[in-house]
N, C-alpha and C. Protein backbone atom coordinates (compact mmCIF):
# COMPACT_ATOMS: atom_id res chain seq x y z
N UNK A 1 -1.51 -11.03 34.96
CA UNK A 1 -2.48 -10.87 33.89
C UNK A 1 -1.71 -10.73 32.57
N UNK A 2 -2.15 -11.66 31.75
CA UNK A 2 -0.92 -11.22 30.40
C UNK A 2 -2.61 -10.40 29.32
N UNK A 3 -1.70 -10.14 28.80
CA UNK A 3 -2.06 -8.83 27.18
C UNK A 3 -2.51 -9.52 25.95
N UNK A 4 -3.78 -9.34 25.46
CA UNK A 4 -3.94 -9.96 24.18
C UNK A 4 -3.60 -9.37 23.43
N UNK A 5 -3.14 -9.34 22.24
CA UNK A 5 -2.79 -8.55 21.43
C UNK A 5 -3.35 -9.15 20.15
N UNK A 6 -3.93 -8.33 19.61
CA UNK A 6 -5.26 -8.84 18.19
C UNK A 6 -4.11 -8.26 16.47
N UNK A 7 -3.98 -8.77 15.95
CA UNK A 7 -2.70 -8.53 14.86
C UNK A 7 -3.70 -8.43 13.66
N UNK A 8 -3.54 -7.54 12.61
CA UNK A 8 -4.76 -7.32 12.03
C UNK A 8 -3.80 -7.04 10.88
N UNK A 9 -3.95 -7.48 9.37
CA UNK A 9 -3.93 -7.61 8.24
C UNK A 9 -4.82 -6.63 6.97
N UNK A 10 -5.22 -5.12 7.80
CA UNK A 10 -6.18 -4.58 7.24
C UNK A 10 -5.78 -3.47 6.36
N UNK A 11 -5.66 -3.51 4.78
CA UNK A 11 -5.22 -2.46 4.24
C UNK A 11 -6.44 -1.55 3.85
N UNK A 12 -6.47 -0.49 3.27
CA UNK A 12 -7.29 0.36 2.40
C UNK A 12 -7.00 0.41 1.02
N UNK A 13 -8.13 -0.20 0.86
CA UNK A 13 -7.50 -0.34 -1.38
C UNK A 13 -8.66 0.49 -2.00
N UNK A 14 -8.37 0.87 -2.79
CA UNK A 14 -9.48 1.34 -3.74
C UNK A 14 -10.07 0.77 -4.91
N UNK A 15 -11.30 0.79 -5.47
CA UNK A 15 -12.05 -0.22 -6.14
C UNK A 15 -11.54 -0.76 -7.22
N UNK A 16 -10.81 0.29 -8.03
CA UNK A 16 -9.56 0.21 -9.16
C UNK A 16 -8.47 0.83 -9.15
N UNK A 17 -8.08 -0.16 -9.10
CA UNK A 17 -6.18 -0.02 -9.18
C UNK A 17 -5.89 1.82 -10.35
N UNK A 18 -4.85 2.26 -10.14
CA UNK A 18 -4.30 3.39 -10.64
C UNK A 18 -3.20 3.10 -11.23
N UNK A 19 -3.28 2.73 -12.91
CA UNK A 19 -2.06 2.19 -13.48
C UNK A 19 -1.23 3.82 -13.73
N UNK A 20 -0.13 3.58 -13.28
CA UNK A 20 0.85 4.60 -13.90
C UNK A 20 2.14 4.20 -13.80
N UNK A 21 3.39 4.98 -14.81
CA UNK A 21 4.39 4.63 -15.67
C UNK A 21 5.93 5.08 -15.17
N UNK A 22 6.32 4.81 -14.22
CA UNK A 22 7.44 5.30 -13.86
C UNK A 22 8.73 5.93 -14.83
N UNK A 23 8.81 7.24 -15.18
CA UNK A 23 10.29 7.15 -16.12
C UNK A 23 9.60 5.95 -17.59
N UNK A 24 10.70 5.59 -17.89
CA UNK A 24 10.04 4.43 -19.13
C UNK A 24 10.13 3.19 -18.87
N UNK A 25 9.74 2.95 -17.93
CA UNK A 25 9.83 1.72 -17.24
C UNK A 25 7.97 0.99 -17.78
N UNK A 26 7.90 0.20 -17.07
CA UNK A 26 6.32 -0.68 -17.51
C UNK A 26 5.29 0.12 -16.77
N UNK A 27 4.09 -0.26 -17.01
CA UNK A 27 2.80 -0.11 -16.02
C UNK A 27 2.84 -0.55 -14.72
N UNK A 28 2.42 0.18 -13.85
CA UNK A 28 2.26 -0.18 -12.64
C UNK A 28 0.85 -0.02 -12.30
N UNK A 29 0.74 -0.77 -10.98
CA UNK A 29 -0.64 -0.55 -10.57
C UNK A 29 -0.27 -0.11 -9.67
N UNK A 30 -1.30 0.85 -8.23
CA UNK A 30 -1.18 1.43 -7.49
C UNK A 30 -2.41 1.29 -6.95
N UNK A 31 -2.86 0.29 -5.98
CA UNK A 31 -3.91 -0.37 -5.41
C UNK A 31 -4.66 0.86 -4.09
N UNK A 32 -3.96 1.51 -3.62
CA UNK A 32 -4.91 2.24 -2.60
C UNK A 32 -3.93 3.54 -1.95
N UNK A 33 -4.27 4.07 -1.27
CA UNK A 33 -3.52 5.32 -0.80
C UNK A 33 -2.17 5.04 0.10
N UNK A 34 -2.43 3.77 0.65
CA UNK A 34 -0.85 3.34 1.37
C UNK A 34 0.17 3.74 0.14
N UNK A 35 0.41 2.54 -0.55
CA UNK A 35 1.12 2.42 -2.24
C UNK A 35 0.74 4.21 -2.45
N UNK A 36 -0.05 4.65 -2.66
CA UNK A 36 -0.20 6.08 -3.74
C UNK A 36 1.14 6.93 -3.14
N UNK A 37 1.13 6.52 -1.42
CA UNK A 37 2.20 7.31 -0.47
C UNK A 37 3.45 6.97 -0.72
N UNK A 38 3.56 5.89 -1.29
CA UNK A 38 4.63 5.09 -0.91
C UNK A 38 5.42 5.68 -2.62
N UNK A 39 4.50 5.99 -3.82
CA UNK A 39 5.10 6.70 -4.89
C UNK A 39 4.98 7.73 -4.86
N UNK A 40 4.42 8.38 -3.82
CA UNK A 40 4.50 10.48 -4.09
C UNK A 40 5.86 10.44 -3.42
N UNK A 41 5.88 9.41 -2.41
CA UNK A 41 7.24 10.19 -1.87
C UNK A 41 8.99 9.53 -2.57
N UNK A 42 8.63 8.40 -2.77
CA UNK A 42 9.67 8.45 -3.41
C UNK A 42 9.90 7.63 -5.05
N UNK A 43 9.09 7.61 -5.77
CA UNK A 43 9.06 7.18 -7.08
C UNK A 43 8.55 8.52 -7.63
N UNK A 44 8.28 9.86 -7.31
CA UNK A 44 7.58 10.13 -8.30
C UNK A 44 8.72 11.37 -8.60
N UNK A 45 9.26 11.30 -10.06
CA UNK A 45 9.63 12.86 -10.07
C UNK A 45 9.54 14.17 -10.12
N UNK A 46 8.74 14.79 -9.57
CA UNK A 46 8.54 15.94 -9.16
C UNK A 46 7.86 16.03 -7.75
N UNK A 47 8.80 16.69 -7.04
CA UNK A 47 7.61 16.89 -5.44
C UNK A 47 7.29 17.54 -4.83
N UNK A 48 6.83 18.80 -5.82
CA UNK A 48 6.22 19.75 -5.83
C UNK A 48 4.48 20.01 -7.05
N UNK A 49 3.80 20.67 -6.31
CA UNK A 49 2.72 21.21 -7.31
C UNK A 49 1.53 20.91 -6.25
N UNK A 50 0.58 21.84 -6.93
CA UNK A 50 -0.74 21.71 -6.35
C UNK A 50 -1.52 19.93 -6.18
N UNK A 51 -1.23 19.29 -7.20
CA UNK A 51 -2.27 17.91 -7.32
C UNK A 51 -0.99 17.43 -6.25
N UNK A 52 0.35 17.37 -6.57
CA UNK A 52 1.13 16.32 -6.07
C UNK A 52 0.59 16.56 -3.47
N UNK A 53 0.24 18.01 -3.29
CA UNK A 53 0.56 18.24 -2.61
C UNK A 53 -0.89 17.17 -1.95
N UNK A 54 -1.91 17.85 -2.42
CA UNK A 54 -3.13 17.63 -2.33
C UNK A 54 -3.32 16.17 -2.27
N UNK A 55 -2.60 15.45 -3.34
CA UNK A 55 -3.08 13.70 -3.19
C UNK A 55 -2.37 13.41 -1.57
N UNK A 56 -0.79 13.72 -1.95
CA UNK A 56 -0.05 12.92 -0.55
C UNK A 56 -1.26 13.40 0.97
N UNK A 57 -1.96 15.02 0.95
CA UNK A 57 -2.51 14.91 2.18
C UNK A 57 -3.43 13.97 1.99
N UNK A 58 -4.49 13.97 0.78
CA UNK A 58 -5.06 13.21 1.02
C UNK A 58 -5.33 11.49 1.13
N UNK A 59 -4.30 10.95 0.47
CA UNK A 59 -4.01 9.09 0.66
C UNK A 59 -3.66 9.45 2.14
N UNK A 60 -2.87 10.50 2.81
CA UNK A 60 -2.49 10.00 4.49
C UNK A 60 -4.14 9.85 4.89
N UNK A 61 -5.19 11.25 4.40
CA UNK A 61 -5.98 10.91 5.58
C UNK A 61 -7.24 10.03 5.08
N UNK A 62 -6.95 9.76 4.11
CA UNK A 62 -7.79 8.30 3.93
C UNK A 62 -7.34 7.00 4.94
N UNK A 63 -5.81 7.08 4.77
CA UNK A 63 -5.23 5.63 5.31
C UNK A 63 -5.55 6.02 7.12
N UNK A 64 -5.79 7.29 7.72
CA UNK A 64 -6.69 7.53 8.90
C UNK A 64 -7.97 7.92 8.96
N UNK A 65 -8.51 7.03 8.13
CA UNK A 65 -9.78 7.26 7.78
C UNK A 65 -10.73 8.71 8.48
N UNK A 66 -10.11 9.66 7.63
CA UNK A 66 -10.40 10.78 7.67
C UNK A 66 -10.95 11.38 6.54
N UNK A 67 -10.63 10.95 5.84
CA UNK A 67 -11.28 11.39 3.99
C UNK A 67 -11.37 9.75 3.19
N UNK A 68 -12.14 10.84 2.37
CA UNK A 68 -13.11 9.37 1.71
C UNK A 68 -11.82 8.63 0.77
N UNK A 69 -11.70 7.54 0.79
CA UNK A 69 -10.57 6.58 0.09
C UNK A 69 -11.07 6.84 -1.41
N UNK A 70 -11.76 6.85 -1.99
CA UNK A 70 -12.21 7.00 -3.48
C UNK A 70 -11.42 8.27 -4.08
N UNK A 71 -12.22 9.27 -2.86
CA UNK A 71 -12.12 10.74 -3.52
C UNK A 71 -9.91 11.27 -3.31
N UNK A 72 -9.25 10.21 -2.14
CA UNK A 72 -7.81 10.08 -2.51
C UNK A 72 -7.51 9.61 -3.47
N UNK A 73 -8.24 8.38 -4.23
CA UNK A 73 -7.82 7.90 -5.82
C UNK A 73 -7.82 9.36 -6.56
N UNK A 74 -9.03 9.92 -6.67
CA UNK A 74 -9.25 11.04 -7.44
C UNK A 74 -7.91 12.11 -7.90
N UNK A 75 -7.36 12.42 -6.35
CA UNK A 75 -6.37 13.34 -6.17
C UNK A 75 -5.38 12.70 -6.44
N UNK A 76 -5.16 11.65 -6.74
CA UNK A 76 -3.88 10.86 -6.88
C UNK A 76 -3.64 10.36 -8.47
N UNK A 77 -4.79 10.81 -8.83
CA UNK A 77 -4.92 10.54 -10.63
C UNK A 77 -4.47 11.88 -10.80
N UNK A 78 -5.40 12.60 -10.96
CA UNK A 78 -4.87 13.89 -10.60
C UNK A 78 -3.05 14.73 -10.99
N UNK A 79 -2.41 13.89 -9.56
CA UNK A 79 -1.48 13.72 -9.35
C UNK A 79 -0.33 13.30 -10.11
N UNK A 80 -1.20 11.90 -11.07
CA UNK A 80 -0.29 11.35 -11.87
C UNK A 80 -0.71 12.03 -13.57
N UNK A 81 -1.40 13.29 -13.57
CA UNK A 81 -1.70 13.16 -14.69
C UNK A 81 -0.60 14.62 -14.74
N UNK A 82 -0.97 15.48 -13.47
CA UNK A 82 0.44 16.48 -13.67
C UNK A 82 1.87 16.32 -13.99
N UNK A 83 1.96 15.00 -13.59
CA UNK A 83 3.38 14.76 -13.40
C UNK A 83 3.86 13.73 -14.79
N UNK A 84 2.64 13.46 -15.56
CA UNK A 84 2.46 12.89 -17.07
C UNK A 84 2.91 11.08 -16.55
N UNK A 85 2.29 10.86 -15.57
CA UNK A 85 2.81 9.25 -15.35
C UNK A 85 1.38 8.49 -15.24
N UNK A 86 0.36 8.96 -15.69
CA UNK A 86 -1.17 8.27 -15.77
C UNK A 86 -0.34 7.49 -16.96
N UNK A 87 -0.60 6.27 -16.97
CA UNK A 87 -0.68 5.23 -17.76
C UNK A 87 -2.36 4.82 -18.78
N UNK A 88 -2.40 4.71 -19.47
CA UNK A 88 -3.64 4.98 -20.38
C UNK A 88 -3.94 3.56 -20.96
């Protein structure tokens, strides 16, 4: 008996992108809580504080659809506004 195996291409994005500014580098966008994870942990400088702690739990449990994907944008603005990297 062989194994199907179904390969799936499925991210979690959020409705609008989250531009923010690395250091003085350009605008970035930041499309959904995968990416939001992928800069708390290592683009963002500081990795500590209440918003920073709060977004990273929450983009994980969006991306296990456990919390609402919107309300992780929220915490992840949030996030970038403590850490002064919201792009405007």
């Amino acid at each position: 008996m062989s194994t199907l195996v179904i390969e799936s291409d499925f991210t979690v994005a959020w409705k609008v992108p989250v531009q923010v500014r690395v250091g003085r580098g350009f605008v970035e966008s930041v499309r959904g809580p995968e990416e939001g994870l992928q800069y708390l942990s290592y683009r963002w400088p500081v990795t500590s504080g209440t918003c920073y702690d709060e977004a990273r739990l929450k983009c994980l449990r969006a991306l296990q659809k456990r919390f609402p994907c919107e309300a992780a944008r929220d915490a992840f603005i949030l996030a970038a506004q403590e850490a002064r990297m919201l792009a405007s």
